[in-house]
C-alpha atoms as a PDB file:
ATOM      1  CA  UNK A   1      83.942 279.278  11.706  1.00  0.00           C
ATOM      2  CA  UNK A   2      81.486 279.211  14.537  1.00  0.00           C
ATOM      3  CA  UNK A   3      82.950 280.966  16.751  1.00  0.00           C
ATOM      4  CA  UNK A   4      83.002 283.747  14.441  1.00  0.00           C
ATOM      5  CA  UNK A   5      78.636 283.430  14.317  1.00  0.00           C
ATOM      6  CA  UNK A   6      78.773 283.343  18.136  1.00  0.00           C
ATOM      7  CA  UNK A   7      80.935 286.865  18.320  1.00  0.00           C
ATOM      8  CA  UNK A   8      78.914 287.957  16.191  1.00  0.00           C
ATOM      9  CA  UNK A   9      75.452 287.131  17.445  1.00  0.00           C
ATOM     10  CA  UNK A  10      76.494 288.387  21.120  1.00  0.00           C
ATOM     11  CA  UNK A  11      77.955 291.747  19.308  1.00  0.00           C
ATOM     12  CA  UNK A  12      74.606 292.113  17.301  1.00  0.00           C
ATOM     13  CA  UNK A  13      72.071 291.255  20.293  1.00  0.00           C
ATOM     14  CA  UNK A  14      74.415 293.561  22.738  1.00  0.00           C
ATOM     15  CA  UNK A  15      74.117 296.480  20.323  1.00  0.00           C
ATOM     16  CA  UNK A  16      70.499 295.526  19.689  1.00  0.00           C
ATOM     17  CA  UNK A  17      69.630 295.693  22.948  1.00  0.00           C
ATOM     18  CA  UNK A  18      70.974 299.613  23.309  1.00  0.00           C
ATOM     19  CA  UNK A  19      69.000 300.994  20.576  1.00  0.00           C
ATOM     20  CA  UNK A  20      65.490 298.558  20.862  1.00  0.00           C
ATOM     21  CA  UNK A  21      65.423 299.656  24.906  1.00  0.00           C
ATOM     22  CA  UNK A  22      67.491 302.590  24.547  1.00  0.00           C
ATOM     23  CA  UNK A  23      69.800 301.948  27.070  1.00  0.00           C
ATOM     24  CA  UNK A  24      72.446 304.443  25.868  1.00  0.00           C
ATOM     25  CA  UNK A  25      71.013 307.319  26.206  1.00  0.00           C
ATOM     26  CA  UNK A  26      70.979 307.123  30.671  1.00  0.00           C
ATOM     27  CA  UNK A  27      74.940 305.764  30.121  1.00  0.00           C
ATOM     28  CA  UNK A  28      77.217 307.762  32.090  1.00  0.00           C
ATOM     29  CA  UNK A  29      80.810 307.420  29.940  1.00  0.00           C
ATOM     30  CA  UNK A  30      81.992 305.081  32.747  1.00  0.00           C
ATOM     31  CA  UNK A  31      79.122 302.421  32.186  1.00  0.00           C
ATOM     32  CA  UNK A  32      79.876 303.141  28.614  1.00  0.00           C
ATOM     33  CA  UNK A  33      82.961 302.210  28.706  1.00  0.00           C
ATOM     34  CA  UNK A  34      83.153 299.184  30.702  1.00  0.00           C
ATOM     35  CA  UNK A  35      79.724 298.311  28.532  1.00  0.00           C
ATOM     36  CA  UNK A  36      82.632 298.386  25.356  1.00  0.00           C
ATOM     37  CA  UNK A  37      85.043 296.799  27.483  1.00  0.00           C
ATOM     38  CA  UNK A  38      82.444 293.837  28.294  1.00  0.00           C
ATOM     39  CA  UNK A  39      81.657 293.673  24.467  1.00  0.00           C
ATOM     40  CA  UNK A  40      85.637 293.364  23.860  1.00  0.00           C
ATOM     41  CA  UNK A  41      86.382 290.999  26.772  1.00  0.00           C
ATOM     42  CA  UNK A  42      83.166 288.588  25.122  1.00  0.00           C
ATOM     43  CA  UNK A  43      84.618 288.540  21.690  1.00  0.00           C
ATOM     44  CA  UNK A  44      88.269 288.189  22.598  1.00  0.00           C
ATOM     45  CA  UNK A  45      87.227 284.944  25.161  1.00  0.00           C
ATOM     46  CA  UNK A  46      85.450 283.758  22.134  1.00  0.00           C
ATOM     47  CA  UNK A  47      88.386 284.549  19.882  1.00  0.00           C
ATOM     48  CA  UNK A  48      90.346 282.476  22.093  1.00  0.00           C
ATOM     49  CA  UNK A  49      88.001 279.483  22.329  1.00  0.00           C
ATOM     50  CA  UNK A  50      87.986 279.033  19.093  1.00  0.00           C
ATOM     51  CA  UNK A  51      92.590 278.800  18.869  1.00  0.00           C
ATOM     52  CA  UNK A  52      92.312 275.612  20.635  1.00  0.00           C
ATOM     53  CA  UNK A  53      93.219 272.540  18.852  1.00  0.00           C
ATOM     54  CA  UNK A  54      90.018 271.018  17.895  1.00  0.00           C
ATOM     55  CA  UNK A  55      89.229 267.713  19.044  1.00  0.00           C
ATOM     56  CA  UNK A  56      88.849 264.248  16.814  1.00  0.00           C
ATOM     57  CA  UNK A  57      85.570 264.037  15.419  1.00  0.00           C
ATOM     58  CA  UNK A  58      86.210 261.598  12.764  1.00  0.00           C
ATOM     59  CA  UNK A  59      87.174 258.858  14.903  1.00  0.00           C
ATOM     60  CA  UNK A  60      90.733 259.436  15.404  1.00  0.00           C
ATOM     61  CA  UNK A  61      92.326 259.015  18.794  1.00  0.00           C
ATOM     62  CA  UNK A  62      95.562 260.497  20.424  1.00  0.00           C
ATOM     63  CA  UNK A  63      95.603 256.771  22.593  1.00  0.00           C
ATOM     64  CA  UNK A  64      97.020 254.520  20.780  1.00  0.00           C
ATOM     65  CA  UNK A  65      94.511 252.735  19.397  1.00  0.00           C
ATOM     66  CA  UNK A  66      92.706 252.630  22.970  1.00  0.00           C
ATOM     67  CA  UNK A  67      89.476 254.018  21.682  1.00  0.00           C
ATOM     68  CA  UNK A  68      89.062 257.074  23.737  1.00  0.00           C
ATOM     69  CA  UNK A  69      88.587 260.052  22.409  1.00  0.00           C
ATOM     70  CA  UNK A  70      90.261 263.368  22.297  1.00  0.00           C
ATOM     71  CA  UNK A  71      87.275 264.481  24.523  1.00  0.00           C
ATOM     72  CA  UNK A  72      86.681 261.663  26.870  1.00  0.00           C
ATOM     73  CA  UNK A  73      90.782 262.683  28.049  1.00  0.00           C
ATOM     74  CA  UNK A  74      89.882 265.994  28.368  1.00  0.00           C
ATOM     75  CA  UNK A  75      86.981 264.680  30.788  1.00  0.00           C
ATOM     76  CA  UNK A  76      88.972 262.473  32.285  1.00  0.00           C
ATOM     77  CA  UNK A  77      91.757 265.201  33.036  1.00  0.00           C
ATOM     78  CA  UNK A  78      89.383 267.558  34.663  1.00  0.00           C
ATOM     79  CA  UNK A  79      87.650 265.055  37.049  1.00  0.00           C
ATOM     80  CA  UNK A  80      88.674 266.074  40.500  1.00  0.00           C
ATOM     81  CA  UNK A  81      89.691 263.421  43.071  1.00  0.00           C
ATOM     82  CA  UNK A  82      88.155 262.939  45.837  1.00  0.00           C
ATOM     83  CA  UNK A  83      90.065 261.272  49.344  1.00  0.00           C
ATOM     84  CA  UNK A  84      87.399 259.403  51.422  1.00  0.00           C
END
């Protein structure tokens, strides 16, 4: 569910932002269309964020009993290595 707050509070401070500083009104329809297509691309990325499989928060592990988390893998998987 808060990924659905997040879209939302981008969309809201986006469209805020036109009418408080009136931004809109010195738009050519190019800049007002990739403005849209920004607004789109932001609340699709966070659309798909939020379709990931959540990690264990309860204390469940995917290890085997190992006591790592879900998360700490996901760490562990993105460290890059380094040849010395």
């Amino acid at each position: 569910m808060v990924p659905v707050f997040q879209a939302f509070w981008i969309v809201f401070s986006v469209i805020s932002g036109l009418v408080v500083y009136d931004e809109a009104k010195d738009m050519s329809q190019e800049e007002a269309g990739m403005f849209t297509l920004g607004v789109i691309v932001t609340v699709a990325g966070v659309y798909s964020l939020s379709q990931r499989p959540h990690a264990a928060l309860d204390g469940d592990s995917t290890d085997g009993g190992q006591g790592h988390s879900t998360i700490q893998h996901a760490r562990a998987s993105l460290a890059i290595p380094v040849q010395v």
